[in-house]
N, C-alpha and C. Protein backbone atom coordinates (compact mmCIF):
# COMPACT_ATOMS: atom_id res chain seq x y z
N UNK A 1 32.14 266.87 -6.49
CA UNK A 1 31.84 265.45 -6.49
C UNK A 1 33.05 264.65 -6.03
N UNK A 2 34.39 265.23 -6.62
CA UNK A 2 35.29 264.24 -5.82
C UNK A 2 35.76 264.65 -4.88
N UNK A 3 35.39 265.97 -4.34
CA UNK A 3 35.71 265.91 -2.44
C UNK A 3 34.83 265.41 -1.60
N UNK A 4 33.62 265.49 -1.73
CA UNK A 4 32.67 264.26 -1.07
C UNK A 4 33.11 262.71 -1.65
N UNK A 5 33.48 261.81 -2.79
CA UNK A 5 34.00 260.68 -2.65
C UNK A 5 35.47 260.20 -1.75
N UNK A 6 36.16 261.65 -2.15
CA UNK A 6 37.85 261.28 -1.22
C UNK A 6 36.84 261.54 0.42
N UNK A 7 36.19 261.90 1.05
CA UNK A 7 36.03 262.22 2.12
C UNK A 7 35.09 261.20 2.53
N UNK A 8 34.37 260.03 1.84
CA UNK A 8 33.67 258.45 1.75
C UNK A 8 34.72 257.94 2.34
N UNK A 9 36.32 257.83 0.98
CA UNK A 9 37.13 257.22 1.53
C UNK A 9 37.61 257.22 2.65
N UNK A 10 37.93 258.34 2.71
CA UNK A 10 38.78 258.45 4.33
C UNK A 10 37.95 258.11 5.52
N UNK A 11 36.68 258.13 5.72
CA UNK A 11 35.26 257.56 6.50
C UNK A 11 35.84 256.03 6.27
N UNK A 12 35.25 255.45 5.47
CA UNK A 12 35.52 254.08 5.26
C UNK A 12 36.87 253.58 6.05
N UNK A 13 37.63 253.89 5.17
CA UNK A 13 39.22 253.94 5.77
C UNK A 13 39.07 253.92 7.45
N UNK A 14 38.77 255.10 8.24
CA UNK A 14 38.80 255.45 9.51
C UNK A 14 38.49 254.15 10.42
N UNK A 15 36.99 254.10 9.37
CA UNK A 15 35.72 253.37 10.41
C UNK A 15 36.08 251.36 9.91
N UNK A 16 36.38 251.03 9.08
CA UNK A 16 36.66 249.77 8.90
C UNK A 16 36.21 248.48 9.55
N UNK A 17 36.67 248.55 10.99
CA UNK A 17 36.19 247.89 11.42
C UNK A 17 34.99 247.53 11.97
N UNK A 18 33.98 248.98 11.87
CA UNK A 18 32.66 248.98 12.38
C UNK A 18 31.97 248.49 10.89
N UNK A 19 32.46 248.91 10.20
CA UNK A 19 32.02 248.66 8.30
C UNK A 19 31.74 246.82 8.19
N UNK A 20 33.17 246.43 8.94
CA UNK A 20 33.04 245.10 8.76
C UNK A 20 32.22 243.92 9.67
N UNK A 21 31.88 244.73 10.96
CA UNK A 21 31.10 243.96 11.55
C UNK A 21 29.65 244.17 10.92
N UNK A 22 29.06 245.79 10.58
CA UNK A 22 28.60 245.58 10.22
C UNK A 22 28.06 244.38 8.70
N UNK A 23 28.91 244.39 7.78
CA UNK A 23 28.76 243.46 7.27
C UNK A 23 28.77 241.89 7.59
N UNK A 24 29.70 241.47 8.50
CA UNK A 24 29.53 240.54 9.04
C UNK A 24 27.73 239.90 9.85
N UNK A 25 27.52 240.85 10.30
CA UNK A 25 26.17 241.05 10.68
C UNK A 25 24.84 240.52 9.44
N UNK A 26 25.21 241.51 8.20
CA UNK A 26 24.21 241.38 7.48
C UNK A 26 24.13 239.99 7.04
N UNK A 27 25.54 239.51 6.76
CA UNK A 27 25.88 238.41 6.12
C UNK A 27 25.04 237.21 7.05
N UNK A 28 25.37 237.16 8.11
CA UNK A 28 24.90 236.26 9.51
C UNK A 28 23.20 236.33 9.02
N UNK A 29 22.51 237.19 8.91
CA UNK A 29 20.74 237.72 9.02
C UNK A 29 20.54 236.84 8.09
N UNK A 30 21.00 236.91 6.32
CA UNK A 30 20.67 236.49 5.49
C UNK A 30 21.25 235.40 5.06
N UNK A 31 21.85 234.53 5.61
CA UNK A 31 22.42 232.83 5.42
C UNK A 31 21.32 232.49 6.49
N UNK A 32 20.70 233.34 7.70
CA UNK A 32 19.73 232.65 8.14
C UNK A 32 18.43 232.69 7.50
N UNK A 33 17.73 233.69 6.65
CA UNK A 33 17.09 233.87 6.25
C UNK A 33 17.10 232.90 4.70
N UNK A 34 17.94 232.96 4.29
CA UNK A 34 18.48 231.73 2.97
C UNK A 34 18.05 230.23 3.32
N UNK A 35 18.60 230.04 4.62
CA UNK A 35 18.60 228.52 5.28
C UNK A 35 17.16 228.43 5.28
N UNK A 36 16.25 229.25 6.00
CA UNK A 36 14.88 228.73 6.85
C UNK A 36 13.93 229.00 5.35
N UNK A 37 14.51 229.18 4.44
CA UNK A 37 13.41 229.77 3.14
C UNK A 37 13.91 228.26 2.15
N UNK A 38 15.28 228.00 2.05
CA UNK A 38 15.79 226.62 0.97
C UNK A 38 15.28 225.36 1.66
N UNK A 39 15.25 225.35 3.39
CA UNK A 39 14.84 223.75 3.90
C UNK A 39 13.83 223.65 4.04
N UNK A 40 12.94 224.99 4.66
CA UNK A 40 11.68 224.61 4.92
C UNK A 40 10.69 225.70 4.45
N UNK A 41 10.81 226.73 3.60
CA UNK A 41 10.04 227.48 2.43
C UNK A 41 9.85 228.19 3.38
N UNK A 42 10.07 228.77 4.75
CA UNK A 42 9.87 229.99 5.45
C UNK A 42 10.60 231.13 5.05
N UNK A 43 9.57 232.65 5.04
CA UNK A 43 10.32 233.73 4.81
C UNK A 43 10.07 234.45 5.39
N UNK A 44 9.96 235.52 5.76
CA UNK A 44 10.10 236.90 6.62
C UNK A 44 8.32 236.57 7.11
N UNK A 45 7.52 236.92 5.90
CA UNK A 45 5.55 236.25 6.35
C UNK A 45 5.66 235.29 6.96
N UNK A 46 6.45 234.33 6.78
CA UNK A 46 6.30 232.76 7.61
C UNK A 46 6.32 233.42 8.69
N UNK A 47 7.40 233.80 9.19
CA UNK A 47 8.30 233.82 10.46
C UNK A 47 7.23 234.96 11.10
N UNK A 48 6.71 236.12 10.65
CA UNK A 48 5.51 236.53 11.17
C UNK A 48 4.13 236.16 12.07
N UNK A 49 3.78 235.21 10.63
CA UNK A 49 2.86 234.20 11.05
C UNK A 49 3.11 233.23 12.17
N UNK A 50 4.15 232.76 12.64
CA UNK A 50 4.57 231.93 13.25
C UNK A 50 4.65 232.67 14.24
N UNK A 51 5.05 233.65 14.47
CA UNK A 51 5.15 234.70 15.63
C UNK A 51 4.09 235.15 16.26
N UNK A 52 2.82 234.82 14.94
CA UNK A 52 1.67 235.36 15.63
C UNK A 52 0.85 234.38 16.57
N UNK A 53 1.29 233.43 16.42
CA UNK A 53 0.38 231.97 16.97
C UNK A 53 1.08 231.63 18.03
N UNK A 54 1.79 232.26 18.91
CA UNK A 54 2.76 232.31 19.99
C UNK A 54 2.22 233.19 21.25
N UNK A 55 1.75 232.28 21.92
CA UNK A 55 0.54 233.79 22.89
C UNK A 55 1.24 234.23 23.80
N UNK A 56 3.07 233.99 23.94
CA UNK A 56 3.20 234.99 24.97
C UNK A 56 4.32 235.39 24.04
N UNK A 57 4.06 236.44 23.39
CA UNK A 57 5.35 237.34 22.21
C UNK A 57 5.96 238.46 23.58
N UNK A 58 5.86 238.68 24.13
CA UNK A 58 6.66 239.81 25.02
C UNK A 58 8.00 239.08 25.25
N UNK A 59 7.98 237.70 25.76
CA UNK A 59 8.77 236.82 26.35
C UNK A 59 9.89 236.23 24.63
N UNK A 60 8.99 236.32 23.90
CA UNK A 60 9.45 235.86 22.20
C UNK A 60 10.50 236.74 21.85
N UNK A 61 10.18 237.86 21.70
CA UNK A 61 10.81 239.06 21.52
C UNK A 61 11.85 239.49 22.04
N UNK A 62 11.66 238.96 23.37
CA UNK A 62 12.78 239.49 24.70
C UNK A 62 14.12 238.20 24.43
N UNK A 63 13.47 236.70 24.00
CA UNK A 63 14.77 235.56 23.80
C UNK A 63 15.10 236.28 22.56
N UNK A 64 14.39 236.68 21.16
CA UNK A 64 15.16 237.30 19.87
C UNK A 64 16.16 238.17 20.55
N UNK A 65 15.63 239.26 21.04
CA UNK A 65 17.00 240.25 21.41
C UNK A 65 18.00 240.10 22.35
N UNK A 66 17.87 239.18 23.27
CA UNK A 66 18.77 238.81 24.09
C UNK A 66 20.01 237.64 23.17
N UNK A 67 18.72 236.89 22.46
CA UNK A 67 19.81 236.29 21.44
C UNK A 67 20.80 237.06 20.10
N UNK A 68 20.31 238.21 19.93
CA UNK A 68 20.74 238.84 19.27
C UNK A 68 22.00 239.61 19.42
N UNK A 69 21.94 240.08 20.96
CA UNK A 69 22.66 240.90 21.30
C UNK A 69 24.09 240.03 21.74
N UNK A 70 23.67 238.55 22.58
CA UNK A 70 24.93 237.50 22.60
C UNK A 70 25.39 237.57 21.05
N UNK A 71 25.10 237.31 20.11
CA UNK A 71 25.50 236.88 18.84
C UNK A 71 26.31 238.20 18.10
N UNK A 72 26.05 239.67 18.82
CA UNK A 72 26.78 240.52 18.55
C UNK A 72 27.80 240.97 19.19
N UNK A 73 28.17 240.26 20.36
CA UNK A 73 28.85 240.42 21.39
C UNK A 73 30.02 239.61 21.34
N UNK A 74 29.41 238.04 21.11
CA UNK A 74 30.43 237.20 20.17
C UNK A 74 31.19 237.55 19.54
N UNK A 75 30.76 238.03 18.12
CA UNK A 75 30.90 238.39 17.12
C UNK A 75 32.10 239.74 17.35
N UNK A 76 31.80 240.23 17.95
CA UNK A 76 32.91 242.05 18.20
C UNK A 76 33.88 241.46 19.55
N UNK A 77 33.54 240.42 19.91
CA UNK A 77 34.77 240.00 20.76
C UNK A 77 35.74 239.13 19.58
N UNK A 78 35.21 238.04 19.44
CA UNK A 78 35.97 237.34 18.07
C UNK A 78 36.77 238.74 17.00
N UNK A 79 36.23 239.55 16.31
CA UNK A 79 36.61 240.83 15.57
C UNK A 79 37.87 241.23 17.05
N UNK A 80 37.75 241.64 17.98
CA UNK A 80 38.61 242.74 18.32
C UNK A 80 39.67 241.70 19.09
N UNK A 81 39.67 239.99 18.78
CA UNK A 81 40.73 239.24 19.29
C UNK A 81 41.81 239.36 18.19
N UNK A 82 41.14 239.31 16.66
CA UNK A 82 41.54 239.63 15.84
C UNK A 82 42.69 240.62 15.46
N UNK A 83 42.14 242.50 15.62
CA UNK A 83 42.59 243.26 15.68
C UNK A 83 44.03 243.81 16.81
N UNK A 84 43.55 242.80 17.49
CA UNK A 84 44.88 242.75 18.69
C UNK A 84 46.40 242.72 18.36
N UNK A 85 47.70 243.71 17.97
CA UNK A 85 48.70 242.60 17.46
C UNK A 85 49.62 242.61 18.54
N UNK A 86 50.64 242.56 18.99
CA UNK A 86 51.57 243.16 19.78
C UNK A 86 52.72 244.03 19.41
N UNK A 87 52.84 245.00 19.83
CA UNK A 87 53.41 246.60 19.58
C UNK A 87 54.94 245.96 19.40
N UNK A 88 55.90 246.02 17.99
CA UNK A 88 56.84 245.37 18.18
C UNK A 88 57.70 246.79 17.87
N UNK A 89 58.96 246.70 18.69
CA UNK A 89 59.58 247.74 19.05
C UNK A 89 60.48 247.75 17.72
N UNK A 90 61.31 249.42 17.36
CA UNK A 90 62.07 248.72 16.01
C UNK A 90 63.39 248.44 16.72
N UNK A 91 64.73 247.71 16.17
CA UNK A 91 65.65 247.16 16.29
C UNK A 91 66.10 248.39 16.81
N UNK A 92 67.32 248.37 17.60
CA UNK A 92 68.21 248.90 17.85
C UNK A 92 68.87 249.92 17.08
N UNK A 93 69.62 249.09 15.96
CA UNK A 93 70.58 249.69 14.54
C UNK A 93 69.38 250.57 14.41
N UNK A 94 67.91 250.84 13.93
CA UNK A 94 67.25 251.33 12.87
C UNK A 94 67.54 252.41 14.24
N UNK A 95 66.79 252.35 15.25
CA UNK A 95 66.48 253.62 16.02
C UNK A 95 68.16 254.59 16.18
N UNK A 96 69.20 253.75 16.18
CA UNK A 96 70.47 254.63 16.35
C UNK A 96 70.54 254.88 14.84
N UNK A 97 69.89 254.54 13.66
CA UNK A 97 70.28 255.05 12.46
C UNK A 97 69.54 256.43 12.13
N UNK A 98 68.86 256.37 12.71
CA UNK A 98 66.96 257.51 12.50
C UNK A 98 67.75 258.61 13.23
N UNK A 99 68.50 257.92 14.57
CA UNK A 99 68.98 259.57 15.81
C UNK A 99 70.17 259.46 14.61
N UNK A 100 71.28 259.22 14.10
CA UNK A 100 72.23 260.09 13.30
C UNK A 100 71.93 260.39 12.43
N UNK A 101 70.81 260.12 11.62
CA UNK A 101 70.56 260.50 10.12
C UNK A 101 70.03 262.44 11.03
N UNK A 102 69.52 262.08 12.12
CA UNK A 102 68.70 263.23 12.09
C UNK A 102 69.55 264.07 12.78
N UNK A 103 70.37 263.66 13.55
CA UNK A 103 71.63 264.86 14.34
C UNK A 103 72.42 265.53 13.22
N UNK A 104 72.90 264.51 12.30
CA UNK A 104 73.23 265.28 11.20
C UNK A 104 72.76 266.20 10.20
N UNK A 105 71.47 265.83 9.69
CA UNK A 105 70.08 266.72 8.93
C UNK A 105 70.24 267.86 10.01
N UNK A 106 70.05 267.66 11.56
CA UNK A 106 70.11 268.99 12.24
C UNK A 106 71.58 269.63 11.84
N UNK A 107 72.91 269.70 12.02
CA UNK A 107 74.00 270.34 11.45
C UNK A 107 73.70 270.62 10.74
N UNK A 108 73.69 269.88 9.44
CA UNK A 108 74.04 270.17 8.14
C UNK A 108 72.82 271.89 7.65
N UNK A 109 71.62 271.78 8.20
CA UNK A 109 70.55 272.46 8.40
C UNK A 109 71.53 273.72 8.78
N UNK A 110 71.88 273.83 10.15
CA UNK A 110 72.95 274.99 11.08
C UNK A 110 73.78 275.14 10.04
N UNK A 111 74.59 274.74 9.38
CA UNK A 111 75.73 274.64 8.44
C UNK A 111 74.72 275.33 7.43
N UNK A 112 74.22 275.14 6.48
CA UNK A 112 73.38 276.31 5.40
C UNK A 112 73.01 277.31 6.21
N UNK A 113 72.03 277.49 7.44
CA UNK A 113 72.17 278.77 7.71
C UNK A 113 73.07 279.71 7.68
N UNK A 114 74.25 279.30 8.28
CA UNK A 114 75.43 280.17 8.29
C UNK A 114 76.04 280.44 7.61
N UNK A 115 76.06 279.46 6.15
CA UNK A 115 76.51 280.21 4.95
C UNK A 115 75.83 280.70 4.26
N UNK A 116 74.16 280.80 4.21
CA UNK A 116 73.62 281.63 3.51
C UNK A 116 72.08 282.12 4.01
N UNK A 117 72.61 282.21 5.56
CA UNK A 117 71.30 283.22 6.42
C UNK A 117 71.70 284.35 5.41
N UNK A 118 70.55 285.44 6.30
CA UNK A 118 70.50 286.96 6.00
C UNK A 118 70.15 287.56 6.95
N UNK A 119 70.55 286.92 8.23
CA UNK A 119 70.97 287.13 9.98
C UNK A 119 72.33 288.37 9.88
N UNK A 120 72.51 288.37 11.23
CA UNK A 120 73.77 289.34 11.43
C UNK A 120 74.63 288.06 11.27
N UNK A 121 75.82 288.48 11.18
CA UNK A 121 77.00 287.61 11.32
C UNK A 121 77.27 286.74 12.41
N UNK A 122 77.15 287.74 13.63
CA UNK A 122 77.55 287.29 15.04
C UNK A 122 76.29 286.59 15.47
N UNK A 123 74.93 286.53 14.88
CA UNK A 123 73.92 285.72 14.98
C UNK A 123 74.42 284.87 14.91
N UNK A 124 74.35 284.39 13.19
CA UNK A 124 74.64 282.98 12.85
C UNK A 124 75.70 282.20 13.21
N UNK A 125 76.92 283.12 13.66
CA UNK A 125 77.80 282.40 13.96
C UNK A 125 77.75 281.49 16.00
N UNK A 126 77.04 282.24 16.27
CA UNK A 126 76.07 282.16 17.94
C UNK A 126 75.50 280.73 17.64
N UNK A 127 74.48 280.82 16.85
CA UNK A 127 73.64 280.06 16.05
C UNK A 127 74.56 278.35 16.08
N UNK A 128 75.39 278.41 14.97
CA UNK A 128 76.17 277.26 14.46
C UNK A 128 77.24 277.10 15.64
N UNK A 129 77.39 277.84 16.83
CA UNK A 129 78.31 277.19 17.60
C UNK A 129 77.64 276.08 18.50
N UNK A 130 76.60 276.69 18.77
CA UNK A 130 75.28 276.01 19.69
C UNK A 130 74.77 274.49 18.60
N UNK A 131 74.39 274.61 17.55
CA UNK A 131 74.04 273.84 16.76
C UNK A 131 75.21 272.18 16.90
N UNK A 132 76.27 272.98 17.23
CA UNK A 132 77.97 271.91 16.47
C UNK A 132 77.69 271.33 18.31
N UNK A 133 77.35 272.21 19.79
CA UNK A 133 77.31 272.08 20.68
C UNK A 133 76.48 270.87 21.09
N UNK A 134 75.09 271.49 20.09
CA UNK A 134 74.25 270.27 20.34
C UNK A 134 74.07 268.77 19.94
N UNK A 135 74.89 269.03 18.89
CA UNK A 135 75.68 267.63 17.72
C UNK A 135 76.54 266.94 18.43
N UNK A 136 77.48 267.37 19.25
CA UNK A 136 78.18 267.06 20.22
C UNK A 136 77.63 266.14 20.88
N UNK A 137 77.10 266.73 22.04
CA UNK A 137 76.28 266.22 22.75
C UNK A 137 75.01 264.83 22.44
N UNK A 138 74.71 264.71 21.17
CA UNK A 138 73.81 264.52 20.74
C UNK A 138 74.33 263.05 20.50
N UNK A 139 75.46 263.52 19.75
CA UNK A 139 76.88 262.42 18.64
C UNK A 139 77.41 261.57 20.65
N UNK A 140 77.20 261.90 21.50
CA UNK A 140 78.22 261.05 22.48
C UNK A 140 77.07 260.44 23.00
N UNK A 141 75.75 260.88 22.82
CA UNK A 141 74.48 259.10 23.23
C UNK A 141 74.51 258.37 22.69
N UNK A 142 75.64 258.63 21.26
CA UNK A 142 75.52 257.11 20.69
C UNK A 142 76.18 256.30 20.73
N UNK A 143 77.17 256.49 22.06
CA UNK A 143 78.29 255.53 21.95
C UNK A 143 78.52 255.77 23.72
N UNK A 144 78.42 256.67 24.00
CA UNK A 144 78.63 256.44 25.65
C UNK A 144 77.56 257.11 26.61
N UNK A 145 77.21 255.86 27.65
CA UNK A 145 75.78 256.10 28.24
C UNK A 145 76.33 256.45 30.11
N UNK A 146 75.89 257.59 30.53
CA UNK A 146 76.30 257.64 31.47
C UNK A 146 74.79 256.70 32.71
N UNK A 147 75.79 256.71 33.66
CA UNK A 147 74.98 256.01 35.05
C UNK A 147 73.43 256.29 34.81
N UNK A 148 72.77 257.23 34.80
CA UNK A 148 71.45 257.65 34.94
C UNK A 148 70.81 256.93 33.87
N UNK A 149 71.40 257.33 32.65
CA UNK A 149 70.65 256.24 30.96
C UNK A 149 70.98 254.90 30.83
N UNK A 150 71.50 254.11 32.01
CA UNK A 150 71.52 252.66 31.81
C UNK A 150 70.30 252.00 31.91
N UNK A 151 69.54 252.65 32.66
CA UNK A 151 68.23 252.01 33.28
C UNK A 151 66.97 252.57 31.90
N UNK A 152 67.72 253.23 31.14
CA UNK A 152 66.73 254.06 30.07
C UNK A 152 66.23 252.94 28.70
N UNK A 153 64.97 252.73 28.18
CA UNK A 153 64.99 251.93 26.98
C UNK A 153 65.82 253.45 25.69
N UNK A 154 66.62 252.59 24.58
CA UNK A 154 67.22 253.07 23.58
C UNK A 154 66.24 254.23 22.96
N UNK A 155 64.85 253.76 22.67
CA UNK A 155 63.96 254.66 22.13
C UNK A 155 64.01 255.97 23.08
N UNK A 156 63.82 255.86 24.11
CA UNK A 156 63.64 257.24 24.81
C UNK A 156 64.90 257.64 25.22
N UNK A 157 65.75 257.01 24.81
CA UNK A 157 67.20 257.96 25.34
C UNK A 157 67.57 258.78 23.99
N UNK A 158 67.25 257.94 22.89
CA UNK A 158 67.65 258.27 21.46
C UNK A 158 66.72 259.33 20.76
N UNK A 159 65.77 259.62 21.45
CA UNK A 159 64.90 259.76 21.02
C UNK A 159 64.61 261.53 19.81
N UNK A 160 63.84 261.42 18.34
CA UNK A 160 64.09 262.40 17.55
C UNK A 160 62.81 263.10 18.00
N UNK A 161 63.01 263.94 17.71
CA UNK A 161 61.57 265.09 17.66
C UNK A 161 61.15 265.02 16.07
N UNK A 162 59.33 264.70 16.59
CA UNK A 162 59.49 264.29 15.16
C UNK A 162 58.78 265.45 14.23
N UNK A 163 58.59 266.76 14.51
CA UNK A 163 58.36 267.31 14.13
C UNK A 163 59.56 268.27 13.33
N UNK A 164 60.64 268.25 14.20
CA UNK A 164 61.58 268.78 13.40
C UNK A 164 62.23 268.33 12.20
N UNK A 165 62.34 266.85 12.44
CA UNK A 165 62.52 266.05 11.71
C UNK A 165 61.72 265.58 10.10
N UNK A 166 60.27 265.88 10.40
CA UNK A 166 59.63 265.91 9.18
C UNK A 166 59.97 267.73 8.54
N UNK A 167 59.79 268.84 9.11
CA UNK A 167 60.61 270.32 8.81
C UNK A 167 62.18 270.38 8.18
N UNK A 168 62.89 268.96 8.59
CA UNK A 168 64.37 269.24 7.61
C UNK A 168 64.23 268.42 6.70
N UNK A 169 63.19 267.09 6.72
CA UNK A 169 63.05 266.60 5.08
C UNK A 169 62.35 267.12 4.21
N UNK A 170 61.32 267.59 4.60
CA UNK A 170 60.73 268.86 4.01
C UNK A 170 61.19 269.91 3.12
N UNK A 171 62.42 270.29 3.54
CA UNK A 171 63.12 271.17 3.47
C UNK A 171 64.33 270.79 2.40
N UNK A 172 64.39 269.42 2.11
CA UNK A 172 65.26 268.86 1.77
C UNK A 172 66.88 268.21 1.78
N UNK A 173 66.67 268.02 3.42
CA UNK A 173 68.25 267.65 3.66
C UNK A 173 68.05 265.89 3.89
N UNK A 174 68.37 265.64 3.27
CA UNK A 174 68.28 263.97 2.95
C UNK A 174 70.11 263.51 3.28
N UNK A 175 70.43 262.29 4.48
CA UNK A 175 71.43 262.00 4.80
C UNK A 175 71.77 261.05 4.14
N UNK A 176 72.72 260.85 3.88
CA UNK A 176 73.95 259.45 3.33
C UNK A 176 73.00 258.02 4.51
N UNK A 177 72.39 256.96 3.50
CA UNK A 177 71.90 256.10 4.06
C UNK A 177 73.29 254.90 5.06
N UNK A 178 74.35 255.15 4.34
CA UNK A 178 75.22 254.42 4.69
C UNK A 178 76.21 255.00 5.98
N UNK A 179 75.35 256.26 6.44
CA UNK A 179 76.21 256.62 7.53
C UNK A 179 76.23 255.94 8.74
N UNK A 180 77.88 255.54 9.55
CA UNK A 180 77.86 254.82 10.59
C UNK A 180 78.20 255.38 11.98
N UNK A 181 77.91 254.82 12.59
CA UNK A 181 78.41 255.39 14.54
C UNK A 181 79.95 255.85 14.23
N UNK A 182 80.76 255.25 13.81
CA UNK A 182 82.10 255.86 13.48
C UNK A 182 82.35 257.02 13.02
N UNK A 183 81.25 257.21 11.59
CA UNK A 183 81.48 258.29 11.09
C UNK A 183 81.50 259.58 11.60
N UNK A 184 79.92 259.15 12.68
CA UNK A 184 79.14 260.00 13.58
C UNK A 184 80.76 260.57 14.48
N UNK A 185 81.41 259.44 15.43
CA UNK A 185 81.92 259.74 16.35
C UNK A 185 83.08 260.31 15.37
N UNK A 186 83.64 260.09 14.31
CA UNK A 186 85.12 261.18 13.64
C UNK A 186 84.48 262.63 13.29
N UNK A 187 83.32 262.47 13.06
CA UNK A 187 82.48 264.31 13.08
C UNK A 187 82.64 264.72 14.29
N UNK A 188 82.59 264.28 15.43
CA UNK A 188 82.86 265.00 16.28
C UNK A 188 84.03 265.26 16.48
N UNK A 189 85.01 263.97 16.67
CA UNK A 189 86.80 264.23 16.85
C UNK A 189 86.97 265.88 15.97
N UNK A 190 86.44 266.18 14.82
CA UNK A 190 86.63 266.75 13.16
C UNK A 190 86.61 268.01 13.24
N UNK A 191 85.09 268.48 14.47
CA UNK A 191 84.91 269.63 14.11
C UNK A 191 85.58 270.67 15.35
N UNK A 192 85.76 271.20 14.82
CA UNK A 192 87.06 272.24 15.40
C UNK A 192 86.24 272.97 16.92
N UNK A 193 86.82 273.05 17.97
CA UNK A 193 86.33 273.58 19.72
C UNK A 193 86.06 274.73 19.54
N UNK A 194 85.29 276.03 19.19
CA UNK A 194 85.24 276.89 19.63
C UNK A 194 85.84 278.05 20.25
């Protein structure tokens, strides 16, 4: 019973906005149906009857649905002017904070392997030279951009993989929130050439 209700939710959730036109819809039917029954005592039989004393209903039928279909058309244009927002990019600082939190989570990651793989030696140590290589490399986009990445937006030059990235929090390597480009660039001055 509650994996068919969590699986309502997540439907609901998904579909939302079809949920709400639809309601919007129902709401629209029955304030008209409210109106033509409180001013002038017509109800669904009225509106029948009235339909029936109309000798060309093909043509009746055809203005209902044509009017119907404007009024839904309206209606899901108004809704999806709504839903519109504009894609706002994140700041600068956050995206260079996300690439060092995560160049470092990558080391620090290389750094436990190598002190407590169950690799060969000359693996891990292969391993963590490449790792400190790629930190390197990684640690000098954040401070010096050669000719080719001037023309680059920050997001795609900076850019994390985000799959690895959810695999080392996962994993539990959580970085110092207060780490800065400085710090970043004395880790590199720090760690010893190979």
């Amino acid at each position: 019973m509650f994996g068919i209700r969590q699986q309502l939710v997540v439907q609901l959730r998904l579909h939302y906005d079809v949920l709400a036109a639809t309601g919007l819809l129902c709401i629209i039917f029955i304030a008209i149906l409210d109106y033509g029954h409180s001013w002038y005592g017509c109800d669904l039989i009225c509106w029948r009857e009235q339909l029936e004393l109309v000798e060309d209903k093909p043509m009746v039928v055809m203005l209902f649905v044509v009017g119907f279909k404007l009024m839904l058309i309206l209606i899901l244009t108004l809704l999806s002017y709504l839903k519109v927002r504009p894609t706002v990019e994140p700041p600068i600082s956050h995206v260079k904070r996300r690439f060092s939190r995560f160049i470092v989570m990558r080391l620090v990651a290389a750094l436990d392997e190598f002190l407590l793989g169950k690799r060969d030696f000359h693996e891990r140590h292969a391993a963590l030279i490449e790792a400190i290589h790629l930190f390197r490399s990684d640690a000098r986009k954040l401070c010096e951009r050669i000719p080719t990445e001037l023309g680059l937006p920050i997001q795609q030059m900076l850019s994390v993989e985000e799959q690895e990235e959810k695999k080392l929090l996962k994993r539990g390597y959580r970085c110092m929130p207060q780490l800065r480009e400085t710090d970043i660039y004395r880790l590199v001055l720090a760690l010893p050439l190979p």
